[in-house]
PDB file of N, CA and C in Angstrom:
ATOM      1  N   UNK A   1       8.758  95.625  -0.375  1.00  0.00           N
ATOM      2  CA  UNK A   1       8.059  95.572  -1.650  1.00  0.00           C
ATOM      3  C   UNK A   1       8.044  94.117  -2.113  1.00  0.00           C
ATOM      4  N   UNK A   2       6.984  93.515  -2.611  1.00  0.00           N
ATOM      5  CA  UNK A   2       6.735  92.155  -2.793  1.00  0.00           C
ATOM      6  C   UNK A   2       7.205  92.079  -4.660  1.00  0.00           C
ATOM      7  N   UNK A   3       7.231  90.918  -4.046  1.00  0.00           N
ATOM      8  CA  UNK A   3       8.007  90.513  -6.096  1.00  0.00           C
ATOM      9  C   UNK A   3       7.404  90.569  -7.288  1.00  0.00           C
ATOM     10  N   UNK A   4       5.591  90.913  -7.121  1.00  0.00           N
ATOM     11  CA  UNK A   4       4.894  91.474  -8.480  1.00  0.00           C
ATOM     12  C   UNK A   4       5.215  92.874  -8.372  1.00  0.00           C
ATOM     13  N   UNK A   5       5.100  92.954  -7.102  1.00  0.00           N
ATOM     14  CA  UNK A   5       4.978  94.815  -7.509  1.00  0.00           C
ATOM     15  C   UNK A   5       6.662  95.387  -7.864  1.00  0.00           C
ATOM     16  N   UNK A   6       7.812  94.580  -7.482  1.00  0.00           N
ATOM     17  CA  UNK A   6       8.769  94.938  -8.108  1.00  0.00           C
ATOM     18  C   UNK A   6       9.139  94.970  -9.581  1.00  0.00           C
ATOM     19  N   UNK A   7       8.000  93.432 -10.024  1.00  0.00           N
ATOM     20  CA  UNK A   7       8.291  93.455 -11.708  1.00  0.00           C
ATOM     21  C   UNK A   7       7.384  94.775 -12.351  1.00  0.00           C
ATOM     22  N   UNK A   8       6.394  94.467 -11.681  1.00  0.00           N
ATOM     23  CA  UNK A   8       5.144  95.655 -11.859  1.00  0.00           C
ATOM     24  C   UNK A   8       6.138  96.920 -12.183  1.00  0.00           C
ATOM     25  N   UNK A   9       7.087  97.576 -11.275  1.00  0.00           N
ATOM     26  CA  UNK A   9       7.391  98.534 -11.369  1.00  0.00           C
ATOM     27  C   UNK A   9       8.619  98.681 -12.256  1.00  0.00           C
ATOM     28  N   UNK A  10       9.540  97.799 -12.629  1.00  0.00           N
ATOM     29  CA  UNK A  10      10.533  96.975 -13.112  1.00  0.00           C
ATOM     30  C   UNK A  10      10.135  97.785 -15.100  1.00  0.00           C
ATOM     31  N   UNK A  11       8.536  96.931 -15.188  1.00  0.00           N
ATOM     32  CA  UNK A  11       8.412  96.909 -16.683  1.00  0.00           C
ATOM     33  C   UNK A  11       7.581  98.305 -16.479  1.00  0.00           C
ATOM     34  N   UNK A  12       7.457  98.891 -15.688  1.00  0.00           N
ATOM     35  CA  UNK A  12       6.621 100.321 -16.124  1.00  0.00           C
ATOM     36  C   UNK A  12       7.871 101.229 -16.518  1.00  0.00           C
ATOM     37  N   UNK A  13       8.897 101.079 -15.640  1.00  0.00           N
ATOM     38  CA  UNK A  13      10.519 101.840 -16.072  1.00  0.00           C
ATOM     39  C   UNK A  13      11.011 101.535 -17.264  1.00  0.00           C
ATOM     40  N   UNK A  14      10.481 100.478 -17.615  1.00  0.00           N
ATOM     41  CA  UNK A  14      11.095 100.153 -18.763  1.00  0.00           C
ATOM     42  C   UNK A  14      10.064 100.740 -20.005  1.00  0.00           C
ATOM     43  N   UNK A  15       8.722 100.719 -20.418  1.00  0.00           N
ATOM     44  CA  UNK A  15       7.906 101.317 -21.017  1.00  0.00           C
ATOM     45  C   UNK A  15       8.358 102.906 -20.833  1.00  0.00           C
ATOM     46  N   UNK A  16       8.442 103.396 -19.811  1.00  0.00           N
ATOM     47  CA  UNK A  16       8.209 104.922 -19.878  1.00  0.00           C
ATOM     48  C   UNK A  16       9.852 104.972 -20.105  1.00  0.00           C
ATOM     49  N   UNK A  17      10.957 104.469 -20.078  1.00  0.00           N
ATOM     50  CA  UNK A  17      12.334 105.019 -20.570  1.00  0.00           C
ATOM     51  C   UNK A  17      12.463 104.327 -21.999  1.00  0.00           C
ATOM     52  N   UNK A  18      11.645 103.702 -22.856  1.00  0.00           N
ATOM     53  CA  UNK A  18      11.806 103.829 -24.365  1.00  0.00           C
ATOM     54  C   UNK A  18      11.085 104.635 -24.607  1.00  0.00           C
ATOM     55  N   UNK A  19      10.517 105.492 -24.287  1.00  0.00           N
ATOM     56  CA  UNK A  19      10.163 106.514 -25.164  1.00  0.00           C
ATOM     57  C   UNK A  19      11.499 107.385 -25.404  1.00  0.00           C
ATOM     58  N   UNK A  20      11.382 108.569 -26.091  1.00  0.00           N
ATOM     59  CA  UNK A  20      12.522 109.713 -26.224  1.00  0.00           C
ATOM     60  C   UNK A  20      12.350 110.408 -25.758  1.00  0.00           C
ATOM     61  N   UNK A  21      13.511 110.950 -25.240  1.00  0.00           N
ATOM     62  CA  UNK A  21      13.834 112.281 -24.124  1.00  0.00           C
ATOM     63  C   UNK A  21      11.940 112.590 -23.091  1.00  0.00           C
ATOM     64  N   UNK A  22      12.513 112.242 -22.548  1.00  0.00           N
ATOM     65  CA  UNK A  22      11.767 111.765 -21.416  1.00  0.00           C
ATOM     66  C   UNK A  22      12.654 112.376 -19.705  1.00  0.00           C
ATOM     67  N   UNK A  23      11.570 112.913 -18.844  1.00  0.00           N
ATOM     68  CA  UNK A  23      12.723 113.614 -17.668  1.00  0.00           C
ATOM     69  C   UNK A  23      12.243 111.993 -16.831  1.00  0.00           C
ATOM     70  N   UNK A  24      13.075 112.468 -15.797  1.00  0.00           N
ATOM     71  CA  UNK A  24      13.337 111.321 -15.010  1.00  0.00           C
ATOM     72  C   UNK A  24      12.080 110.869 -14.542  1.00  0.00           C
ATOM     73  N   UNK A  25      12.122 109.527 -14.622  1.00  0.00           N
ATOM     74  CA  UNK A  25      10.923 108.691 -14.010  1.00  0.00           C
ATOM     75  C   UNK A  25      10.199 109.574 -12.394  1.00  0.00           C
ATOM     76  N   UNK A  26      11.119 109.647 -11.749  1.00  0.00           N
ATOM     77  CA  UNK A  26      11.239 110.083 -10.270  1.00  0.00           C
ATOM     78  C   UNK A  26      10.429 111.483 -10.143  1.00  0.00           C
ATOM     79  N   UNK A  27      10.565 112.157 -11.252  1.00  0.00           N
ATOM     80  CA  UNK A  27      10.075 113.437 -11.063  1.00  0.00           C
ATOM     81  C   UNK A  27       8.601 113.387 -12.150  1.00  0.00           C
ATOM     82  N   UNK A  28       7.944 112.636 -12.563  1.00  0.00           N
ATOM     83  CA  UNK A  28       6.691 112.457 -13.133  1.00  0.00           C
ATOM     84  C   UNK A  28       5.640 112.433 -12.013  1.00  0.00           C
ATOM     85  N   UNK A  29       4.451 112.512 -12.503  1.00  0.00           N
ATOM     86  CA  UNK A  29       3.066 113.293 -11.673  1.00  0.00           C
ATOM     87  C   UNK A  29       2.907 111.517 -11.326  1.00  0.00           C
ATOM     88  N   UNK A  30       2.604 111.341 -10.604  1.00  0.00           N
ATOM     89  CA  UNK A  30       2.163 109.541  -9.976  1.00  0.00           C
ATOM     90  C   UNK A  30       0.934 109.450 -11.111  1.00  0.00           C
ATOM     91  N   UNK A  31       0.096 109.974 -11.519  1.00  0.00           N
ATOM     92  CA  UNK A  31      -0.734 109.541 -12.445  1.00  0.00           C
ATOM     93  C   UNK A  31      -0.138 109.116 -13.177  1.00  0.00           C
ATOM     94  N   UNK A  32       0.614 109.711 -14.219  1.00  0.00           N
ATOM     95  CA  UNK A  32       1.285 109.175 -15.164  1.00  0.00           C
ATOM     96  C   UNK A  32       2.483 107.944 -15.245  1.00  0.00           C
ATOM     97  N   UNK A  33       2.989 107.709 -13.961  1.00  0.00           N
ATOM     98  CA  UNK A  33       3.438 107.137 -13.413  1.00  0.00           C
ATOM     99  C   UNK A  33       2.242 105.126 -13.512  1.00  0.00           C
ATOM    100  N   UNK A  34       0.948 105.899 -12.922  1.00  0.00           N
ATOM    101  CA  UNK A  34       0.195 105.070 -12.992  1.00  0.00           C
ATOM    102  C   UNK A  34      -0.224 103.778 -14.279  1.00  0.00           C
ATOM    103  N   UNK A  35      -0.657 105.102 -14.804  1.00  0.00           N
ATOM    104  CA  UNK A  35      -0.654 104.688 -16.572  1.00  0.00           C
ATOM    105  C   UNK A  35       0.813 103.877 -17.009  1.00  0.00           C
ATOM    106  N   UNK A  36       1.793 103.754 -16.772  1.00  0.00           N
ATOM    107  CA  UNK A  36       2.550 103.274 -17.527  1.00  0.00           C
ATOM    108  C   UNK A  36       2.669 101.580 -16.413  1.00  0.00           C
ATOM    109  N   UNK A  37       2.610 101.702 -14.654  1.00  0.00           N
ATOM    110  CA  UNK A  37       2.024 100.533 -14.109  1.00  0.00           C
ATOM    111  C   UNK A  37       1.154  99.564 -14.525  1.00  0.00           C
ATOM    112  N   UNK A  38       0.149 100.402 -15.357  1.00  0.00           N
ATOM    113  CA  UNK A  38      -1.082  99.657 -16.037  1.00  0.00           C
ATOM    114  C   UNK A  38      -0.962  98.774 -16.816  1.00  0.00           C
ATOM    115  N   UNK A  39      -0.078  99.372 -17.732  1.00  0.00           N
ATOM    116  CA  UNK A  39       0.415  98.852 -18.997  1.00  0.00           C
ATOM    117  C   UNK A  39       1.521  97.952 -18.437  1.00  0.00           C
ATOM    118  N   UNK A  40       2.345  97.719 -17.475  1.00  0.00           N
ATOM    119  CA  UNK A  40       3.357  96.874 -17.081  1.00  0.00           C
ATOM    120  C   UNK A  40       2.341  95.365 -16.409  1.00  0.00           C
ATOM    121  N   UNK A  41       1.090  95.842 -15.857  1.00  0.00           N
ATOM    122  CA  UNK A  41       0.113  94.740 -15.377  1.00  0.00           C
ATOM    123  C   UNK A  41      -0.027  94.519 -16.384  1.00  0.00           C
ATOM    124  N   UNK A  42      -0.996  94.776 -17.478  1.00  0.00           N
ATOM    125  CA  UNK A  42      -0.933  94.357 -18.873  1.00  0.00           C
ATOM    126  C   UNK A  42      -0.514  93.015 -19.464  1.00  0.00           C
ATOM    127  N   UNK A  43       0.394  93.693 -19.263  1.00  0.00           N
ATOM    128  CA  UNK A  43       2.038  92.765 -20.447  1.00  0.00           C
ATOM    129  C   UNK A  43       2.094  91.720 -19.289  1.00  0.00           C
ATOM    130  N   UNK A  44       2.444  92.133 -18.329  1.00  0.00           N
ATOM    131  CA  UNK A  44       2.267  91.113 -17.459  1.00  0.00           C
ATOM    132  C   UNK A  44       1.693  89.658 -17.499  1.00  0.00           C
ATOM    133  N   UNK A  45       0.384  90.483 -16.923  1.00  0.00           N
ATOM    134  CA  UNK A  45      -0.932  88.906 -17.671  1.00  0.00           C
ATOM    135  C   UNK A  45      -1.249  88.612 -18.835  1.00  0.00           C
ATOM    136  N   UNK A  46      -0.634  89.292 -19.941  1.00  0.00           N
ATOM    137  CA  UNK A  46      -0.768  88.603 -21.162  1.00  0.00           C
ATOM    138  C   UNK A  46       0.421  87.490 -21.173  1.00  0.00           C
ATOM    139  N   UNK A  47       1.608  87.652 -20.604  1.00  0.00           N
ATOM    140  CA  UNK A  47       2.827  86.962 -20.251  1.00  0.00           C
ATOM    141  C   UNK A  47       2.342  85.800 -19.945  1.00  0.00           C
ATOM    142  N   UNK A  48       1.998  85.658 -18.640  1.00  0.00           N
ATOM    143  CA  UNK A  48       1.105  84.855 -18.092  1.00  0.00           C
ATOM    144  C   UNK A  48       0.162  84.052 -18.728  1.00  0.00           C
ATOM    145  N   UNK A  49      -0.480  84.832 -19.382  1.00  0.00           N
ATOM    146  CA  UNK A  49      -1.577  83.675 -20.460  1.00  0.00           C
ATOM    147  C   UNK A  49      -0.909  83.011 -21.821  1.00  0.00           C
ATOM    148  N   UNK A  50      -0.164  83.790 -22.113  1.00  0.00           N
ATOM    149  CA  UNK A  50       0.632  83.122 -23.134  1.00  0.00           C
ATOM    150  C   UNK A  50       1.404  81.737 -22.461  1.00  0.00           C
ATOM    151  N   UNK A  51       2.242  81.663 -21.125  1.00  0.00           N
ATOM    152  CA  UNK A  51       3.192  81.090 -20.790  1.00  0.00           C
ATOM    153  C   UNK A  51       2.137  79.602 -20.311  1.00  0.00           C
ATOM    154  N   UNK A  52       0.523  79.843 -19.938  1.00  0.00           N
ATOM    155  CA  UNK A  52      -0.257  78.970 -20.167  1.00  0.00           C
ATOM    156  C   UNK A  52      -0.660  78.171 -20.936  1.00  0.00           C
ATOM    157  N   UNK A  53      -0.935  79.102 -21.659  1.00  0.00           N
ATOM    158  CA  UNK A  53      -0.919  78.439 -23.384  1.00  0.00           C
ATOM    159  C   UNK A  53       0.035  77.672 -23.690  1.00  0.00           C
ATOM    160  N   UNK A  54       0.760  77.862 -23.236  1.00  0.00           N
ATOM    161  CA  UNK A  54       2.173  76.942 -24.015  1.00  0.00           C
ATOM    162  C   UNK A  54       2.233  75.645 -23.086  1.00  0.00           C
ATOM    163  N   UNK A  55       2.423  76.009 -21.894  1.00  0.00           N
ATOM    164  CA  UNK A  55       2.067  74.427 -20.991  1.00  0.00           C
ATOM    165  C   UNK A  55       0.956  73.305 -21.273  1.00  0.00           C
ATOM    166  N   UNK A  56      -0.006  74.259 -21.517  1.00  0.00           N
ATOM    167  CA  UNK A  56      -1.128  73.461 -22.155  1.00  0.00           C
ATOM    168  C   UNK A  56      -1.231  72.682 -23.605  1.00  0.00           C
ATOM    169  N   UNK A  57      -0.070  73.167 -24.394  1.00  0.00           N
ATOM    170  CA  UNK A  57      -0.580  72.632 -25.973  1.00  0.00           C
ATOM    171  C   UNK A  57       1.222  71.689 -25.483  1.00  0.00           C
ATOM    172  N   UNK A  58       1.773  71.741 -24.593  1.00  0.00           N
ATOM    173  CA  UNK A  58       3.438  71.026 -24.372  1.00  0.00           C
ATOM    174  C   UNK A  58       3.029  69.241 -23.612  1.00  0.00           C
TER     175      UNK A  58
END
């Protein structure tokens, strides 16, 4: 597994375990699973554009 797709999967565990009472990641439908990947790409490249932004105005 390569090192985006570990963070990739890293911050989707982390989105879908703040929610409340929630069953285990492991046993969710991969769609839903998906959806919360999405949202970990997301945050991701907003990360990314922000961390640009800042090099650029530094």
């Amino acid at each position: 597994m390569d090192n985006l797709h570990q963070q990739i999967e890293h911050v989707a565990r982390t989105f879908y375990d703040a929610q409340e009472e929630v069953p285990d990641w492991e046993r969710e439908p991969e769609f839903l699973k998906e959806e919360f990947r999405q949202y970990a790409r997301d945050a991701i490249a907003l990360l990314g554009q922000h961390r640009a932004q800042v090099l650029e105005a530094a």
